[in-house]
PDB file of N, CA and C in Angstrom:
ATOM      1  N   UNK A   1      51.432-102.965-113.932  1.00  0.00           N
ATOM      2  CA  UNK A   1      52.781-102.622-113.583  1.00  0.00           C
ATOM      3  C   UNK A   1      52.949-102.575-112.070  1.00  0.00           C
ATOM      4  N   UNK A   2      54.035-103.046-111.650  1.00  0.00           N
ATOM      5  CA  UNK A   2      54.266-103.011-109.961  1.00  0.00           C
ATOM      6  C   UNK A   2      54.378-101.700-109.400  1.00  0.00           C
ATOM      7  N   UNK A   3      54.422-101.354-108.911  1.00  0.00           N
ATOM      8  CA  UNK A   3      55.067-100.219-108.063  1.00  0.00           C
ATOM      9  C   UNK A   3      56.435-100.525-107.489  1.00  0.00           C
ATOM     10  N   UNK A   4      57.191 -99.123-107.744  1.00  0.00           N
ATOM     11  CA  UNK A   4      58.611 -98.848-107.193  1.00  0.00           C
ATOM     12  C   UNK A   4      58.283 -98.295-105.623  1.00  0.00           C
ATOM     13  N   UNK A   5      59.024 -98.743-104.816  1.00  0.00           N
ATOM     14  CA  UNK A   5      59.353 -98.821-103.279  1.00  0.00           C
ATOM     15  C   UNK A   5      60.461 -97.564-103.689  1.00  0.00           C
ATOM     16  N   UNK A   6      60.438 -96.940-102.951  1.00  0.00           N
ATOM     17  CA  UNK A   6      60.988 -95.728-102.782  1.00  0.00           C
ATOM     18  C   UNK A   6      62.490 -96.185-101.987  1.00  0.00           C
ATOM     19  N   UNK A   7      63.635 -96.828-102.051  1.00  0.00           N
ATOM     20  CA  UNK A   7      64.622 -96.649-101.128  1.00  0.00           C
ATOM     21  C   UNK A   7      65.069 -95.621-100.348  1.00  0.00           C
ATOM     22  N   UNK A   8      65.001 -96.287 -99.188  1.00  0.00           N
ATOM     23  CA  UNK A   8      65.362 -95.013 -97.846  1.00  0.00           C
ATOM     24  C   UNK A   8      67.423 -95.393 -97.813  1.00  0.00           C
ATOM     25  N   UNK A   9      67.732 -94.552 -97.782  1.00  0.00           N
ATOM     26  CA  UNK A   9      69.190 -94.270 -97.541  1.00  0.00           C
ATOM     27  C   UNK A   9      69.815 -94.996 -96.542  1.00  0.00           C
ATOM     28  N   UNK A  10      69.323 -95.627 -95.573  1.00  0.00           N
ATOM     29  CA  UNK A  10      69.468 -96.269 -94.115  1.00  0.00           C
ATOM     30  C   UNK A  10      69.156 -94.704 -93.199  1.00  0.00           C
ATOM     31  N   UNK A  11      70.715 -94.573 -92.182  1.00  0.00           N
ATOM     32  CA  UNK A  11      70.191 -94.111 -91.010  1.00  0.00           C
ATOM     33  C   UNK A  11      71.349 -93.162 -91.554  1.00  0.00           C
ATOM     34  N   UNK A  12      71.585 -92.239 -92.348  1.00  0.00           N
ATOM     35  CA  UNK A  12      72.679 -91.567 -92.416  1.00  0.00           C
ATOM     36  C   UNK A  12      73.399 -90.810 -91.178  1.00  0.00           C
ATOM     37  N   UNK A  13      72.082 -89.390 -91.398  1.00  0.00           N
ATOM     38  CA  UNK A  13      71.941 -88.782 -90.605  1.00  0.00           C
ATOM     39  C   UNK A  13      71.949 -89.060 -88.812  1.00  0.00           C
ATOM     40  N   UNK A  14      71.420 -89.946 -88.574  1.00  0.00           N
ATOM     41  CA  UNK A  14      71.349 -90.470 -87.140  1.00  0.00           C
ATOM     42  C   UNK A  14      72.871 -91.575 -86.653  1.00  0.00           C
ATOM     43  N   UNK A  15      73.490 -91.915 -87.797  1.00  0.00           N
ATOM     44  CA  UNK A  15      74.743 -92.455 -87.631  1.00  0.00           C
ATOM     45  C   UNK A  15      76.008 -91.511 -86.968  1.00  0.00           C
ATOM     46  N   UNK A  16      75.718 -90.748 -88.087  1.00  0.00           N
ATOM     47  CA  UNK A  16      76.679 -89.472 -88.291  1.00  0.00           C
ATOM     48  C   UNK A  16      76.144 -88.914 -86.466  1.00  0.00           C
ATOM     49  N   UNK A  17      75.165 -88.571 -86.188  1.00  0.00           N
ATOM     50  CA  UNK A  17      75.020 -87.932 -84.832  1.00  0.00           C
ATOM     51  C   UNK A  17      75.483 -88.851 -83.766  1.00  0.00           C
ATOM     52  N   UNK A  18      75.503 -90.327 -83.802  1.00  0.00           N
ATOM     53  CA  UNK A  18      75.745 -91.010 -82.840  1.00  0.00           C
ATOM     54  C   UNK A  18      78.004 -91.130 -82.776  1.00  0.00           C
ATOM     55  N   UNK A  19      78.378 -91.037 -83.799  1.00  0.00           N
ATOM     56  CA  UNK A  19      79.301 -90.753 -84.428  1.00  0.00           C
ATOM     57  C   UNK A  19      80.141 -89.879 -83.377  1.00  0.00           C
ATOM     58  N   UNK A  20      79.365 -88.442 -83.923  1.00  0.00           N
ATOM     59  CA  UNK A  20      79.988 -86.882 -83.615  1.00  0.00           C
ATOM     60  C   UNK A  20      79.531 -86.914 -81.539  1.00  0.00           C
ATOM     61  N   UNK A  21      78.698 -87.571 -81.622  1.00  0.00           N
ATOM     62  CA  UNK A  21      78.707 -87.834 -79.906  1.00  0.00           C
ATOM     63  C   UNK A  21      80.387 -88.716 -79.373  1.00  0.00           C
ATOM     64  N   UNK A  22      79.871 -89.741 -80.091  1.00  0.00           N
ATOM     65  CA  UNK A  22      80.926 -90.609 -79.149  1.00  0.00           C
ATOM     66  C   UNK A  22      82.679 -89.774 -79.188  1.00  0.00           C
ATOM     67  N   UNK A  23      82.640 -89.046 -80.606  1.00  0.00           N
ATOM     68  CA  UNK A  23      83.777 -88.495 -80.313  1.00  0.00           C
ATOM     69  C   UNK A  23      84.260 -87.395 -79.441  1.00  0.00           C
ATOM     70  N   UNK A  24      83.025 -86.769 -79.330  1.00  0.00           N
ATOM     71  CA  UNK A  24      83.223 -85.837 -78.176  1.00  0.00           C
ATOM     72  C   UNK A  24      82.719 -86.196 -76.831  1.00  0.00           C
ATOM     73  N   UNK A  25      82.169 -87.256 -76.605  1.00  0.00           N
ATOM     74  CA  UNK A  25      82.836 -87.633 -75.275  1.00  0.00           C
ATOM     75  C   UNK A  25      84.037 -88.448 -75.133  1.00  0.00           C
ATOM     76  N   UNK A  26      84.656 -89.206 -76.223  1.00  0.00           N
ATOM     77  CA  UNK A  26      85.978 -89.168 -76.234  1.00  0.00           C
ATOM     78  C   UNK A  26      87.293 -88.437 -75.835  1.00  0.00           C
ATOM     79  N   UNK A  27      86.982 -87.550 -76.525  1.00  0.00           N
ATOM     80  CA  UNK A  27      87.897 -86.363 -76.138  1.00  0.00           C
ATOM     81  C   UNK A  27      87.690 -85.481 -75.173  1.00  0.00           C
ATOM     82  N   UNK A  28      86.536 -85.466 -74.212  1.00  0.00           N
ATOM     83  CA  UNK A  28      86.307 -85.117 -72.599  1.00  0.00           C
ATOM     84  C   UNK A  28      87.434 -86.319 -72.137  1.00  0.00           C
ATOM     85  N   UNK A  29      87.116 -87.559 -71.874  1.00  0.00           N
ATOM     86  CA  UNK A  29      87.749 -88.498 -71.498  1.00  0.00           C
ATOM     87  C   UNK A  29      89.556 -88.367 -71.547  1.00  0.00           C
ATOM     88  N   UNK A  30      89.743 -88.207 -72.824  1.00  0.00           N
ATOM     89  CA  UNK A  30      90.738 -88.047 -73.001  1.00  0.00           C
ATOM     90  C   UNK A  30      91.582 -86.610 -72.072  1.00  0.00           C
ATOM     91  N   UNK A  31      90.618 -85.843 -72.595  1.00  0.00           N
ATOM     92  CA  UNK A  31      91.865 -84.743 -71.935  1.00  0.00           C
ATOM     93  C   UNK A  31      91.292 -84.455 -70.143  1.00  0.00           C
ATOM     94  N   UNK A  32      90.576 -85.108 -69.487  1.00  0.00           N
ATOM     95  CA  UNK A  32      90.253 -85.476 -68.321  1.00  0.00           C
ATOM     96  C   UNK A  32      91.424 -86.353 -67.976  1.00  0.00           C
ATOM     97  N   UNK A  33      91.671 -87.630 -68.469  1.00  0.00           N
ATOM     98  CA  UNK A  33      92.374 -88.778 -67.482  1.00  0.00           C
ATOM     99  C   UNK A  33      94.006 -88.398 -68.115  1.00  0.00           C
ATOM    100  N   UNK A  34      94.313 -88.454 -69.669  1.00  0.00           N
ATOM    101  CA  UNK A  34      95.713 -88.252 -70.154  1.00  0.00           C
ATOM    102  C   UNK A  34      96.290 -87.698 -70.201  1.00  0.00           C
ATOM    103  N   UNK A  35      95.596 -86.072 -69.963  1.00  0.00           N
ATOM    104  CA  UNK A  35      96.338 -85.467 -70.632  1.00  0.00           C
ATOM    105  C   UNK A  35      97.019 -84.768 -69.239  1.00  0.00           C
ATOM    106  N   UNK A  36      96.630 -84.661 -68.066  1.00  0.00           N
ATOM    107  CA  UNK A  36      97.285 -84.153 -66.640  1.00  0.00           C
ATOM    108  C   UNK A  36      98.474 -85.667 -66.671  1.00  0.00           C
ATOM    109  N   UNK A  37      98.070 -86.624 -66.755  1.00  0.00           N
ATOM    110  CA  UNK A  37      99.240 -87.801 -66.863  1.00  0.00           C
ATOM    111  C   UNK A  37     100.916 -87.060 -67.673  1.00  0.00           C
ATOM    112  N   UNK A  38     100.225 -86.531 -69.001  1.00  0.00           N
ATOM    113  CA  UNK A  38     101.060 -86.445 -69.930  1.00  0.00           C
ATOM    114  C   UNK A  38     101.619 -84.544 -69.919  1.00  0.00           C
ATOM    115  N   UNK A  39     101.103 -83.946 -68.695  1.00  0.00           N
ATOM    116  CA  UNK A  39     101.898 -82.883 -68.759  1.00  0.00           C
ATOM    117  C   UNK A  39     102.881 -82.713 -67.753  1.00  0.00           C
ATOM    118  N   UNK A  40     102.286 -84.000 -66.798  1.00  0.00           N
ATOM    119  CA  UNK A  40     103.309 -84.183 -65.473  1.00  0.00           C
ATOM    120  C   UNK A  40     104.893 -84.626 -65.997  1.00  0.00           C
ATOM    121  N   UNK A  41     104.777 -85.762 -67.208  1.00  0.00           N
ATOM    122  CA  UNK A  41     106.013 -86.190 -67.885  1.00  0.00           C
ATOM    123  C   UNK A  41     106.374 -84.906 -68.464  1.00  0.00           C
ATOM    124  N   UNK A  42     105.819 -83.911 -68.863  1.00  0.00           N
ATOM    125  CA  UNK A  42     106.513 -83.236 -69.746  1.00  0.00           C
ATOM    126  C   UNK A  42     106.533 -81.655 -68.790  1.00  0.00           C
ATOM    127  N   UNK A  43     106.472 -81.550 -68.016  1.00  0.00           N
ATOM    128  CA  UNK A  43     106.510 -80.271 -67.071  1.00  0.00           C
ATOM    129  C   UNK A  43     108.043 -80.371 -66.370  1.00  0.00           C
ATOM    130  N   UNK A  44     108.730 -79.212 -66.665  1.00  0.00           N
ATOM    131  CA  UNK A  44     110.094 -79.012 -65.835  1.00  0.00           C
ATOM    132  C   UNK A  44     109.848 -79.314 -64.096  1.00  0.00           C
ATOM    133  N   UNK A  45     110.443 -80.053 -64.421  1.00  0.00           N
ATOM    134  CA  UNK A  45     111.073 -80.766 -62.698  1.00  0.00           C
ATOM    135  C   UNK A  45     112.237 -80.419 -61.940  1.00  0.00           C
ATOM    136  N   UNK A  46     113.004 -79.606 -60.839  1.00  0.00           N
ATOM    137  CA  UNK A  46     114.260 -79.072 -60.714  1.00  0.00           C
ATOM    138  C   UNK A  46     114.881 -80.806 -59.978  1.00  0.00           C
ATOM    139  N   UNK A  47     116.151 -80.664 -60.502  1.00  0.00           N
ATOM    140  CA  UNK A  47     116.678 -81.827 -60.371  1.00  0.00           C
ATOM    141  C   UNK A  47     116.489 -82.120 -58.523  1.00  0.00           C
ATOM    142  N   UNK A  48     116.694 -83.801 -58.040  1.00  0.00           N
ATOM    143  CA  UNK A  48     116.303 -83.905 -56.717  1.00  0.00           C
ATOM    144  C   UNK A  48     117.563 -83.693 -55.942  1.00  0.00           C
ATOM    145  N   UNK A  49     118.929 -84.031 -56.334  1.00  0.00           N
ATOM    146  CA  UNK A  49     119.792 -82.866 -55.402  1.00  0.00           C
ATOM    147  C   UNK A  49     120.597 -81.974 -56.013  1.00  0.00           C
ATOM    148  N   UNK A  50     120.039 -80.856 -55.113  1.00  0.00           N
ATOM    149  CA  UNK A  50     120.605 -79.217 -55.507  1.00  0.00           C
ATOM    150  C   UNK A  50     122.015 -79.147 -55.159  1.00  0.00           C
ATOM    151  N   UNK A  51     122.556 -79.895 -55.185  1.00  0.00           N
ATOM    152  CA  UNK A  51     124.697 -79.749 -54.767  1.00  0.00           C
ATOM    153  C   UNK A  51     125.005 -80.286 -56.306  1.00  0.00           C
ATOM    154  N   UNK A  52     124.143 -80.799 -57.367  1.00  0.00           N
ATOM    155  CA  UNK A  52     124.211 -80.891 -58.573  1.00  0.00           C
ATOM    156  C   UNK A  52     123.177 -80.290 -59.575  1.00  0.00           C
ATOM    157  N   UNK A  53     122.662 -78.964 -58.989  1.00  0.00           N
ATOM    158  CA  UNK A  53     122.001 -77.767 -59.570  1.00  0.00           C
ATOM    159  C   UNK A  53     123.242 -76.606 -60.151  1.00  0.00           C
ATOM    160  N   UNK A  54     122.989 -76.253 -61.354  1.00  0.00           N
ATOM    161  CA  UNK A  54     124.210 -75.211 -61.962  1.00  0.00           C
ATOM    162  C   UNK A  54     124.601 -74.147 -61.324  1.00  0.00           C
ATOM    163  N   UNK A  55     123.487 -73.629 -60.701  1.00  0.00           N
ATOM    164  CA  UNK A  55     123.425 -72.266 -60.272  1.00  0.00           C
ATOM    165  C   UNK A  55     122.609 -72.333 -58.960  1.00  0.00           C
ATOM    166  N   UNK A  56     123.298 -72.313 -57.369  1.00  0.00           N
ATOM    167  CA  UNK A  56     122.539 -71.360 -56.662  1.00  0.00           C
ATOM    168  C   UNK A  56     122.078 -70.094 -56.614  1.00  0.00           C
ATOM    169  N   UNK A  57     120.775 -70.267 -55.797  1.00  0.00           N
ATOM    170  CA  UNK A  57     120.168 -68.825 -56.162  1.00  0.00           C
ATOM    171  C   UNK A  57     120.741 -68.591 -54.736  1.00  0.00           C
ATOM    172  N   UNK A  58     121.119 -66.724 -54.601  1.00  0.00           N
ATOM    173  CA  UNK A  58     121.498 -66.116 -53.739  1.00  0.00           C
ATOM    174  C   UNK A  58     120.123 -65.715 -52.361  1.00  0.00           C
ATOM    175  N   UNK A  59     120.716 -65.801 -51.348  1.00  0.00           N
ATOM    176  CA  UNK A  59     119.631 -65.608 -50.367  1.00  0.00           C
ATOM    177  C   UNK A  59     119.241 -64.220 -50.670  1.00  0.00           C
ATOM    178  N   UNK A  60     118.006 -63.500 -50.400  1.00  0.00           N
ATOM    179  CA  UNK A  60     117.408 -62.409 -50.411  1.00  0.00           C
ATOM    180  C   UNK A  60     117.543 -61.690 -48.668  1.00  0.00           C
ATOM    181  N   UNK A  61     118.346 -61.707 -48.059  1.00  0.00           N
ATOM    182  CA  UNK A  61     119.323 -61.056 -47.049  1.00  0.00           C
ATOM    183  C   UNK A  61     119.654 -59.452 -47.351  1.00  0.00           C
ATOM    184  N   UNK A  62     118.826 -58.776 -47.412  1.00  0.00           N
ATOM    185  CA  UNK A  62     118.860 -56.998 -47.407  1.00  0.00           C
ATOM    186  C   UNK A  62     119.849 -56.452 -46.617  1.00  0.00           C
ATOM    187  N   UNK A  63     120.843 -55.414 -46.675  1.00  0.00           N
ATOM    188  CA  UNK A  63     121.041 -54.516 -45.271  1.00  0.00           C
ATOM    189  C   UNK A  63     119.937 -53.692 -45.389  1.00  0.00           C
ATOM    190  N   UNK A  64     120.062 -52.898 -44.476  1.00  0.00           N
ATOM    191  CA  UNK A  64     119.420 -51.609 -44.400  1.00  0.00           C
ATOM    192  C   UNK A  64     119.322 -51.077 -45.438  1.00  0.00           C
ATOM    193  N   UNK A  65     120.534 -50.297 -45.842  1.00  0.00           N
ATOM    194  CA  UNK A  65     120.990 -49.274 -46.836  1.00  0.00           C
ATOM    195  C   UNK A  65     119.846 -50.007 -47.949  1.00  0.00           C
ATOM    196  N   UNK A  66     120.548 -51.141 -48.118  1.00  0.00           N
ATOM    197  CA  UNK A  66     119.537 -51.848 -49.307  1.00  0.00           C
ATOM    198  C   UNK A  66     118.227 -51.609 -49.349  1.00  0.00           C
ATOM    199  N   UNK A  67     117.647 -51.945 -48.100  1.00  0.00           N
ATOM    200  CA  UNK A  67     116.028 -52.236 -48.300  1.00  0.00           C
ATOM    201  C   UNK A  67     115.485 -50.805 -48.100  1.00  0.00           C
ATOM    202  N   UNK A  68     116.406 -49.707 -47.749  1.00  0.00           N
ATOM    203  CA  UNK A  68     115.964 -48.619 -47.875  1.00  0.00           C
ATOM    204  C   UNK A  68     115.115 -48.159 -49.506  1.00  0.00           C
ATOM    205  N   UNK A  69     116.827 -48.465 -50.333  1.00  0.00           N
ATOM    206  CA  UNK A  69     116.968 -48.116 -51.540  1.00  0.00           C
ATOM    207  C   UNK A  69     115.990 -48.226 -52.111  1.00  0.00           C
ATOM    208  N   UNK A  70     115.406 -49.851 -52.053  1.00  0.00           N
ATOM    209  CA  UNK A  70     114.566 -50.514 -52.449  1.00  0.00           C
ATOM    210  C   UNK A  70     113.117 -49.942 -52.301  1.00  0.00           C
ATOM    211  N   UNK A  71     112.730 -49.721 -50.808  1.00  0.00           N
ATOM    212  CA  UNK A  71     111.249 -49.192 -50.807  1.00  0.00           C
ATOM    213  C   UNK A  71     111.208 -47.987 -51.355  1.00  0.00           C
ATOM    214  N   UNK A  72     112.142 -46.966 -51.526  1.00  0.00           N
ATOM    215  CA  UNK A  72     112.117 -45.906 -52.421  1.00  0.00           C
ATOM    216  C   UNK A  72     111.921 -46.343 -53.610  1.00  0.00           C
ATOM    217  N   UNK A  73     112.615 -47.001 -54.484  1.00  0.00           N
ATOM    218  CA  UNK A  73     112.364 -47.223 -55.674  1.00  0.00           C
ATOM    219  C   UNK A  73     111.153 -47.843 -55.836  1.00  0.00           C
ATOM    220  N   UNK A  74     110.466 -48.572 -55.113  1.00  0.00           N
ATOM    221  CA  UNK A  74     109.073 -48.711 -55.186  1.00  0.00           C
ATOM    222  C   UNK A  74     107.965 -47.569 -55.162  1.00  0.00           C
ATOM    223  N   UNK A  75     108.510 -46.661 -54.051  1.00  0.00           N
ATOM    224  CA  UNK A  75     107.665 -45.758 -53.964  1.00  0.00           C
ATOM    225  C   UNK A  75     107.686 -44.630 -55.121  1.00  0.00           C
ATOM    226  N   UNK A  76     108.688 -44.557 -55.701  1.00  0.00           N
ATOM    227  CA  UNK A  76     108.831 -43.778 -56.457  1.00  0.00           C
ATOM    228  C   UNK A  76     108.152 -44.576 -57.974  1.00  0.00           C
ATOM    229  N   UNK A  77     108.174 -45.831 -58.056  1.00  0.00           N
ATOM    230  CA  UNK A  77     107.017 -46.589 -59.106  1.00  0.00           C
ATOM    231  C   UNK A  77     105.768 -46.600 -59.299  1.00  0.00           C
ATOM    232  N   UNK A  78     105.359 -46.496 -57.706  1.00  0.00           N
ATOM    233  CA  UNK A  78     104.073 -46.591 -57.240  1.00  0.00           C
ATOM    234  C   UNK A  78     103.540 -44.932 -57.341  1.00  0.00           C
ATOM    235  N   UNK A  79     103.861 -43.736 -58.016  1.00  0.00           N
ATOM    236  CA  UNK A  79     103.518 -42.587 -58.245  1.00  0.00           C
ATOM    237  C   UNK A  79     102.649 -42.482 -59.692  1.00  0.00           C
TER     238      UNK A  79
END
């Protein structure tokens, strides 16, 4: 009677690892080069002229009286 040869599975295991590598240096790659690309498109930008902005913001111009008020109410936070 011959003998049965034992079949080996191939390279399962060592596929699967070469696999789970390439995808995670994939996805270094990826969120390295695309993904600063793709938050610049999607990050609020204030429009480029402000005479067609909704709302000016008011200057921060104190009197006295004011900035008095003010460091009191700080100081009185800061207790």
């Amino acid at each position: 009677m011959a003998k049965r040869r034992k079949k080996r599975r191939g390279r399962g295991p060592g596929i699967l690892l070469l696999i789970a590598i390439a995808v995670l240096i994939a996805g270094f790659v990826v969120r390295r080069t695309l993904m600063p690309k793709a938050i610049h498109y999607l990050a609020y930008r204030p429009p480029d002229n402000p005479a067609l902005a909704p709302a000016a913001v008011p200057s921060e111009d104190l009197s006295a009286s004011d900035r008095k008020q003010l460091d009191d109410t700080l100081k009185n936070k800061a207790r």
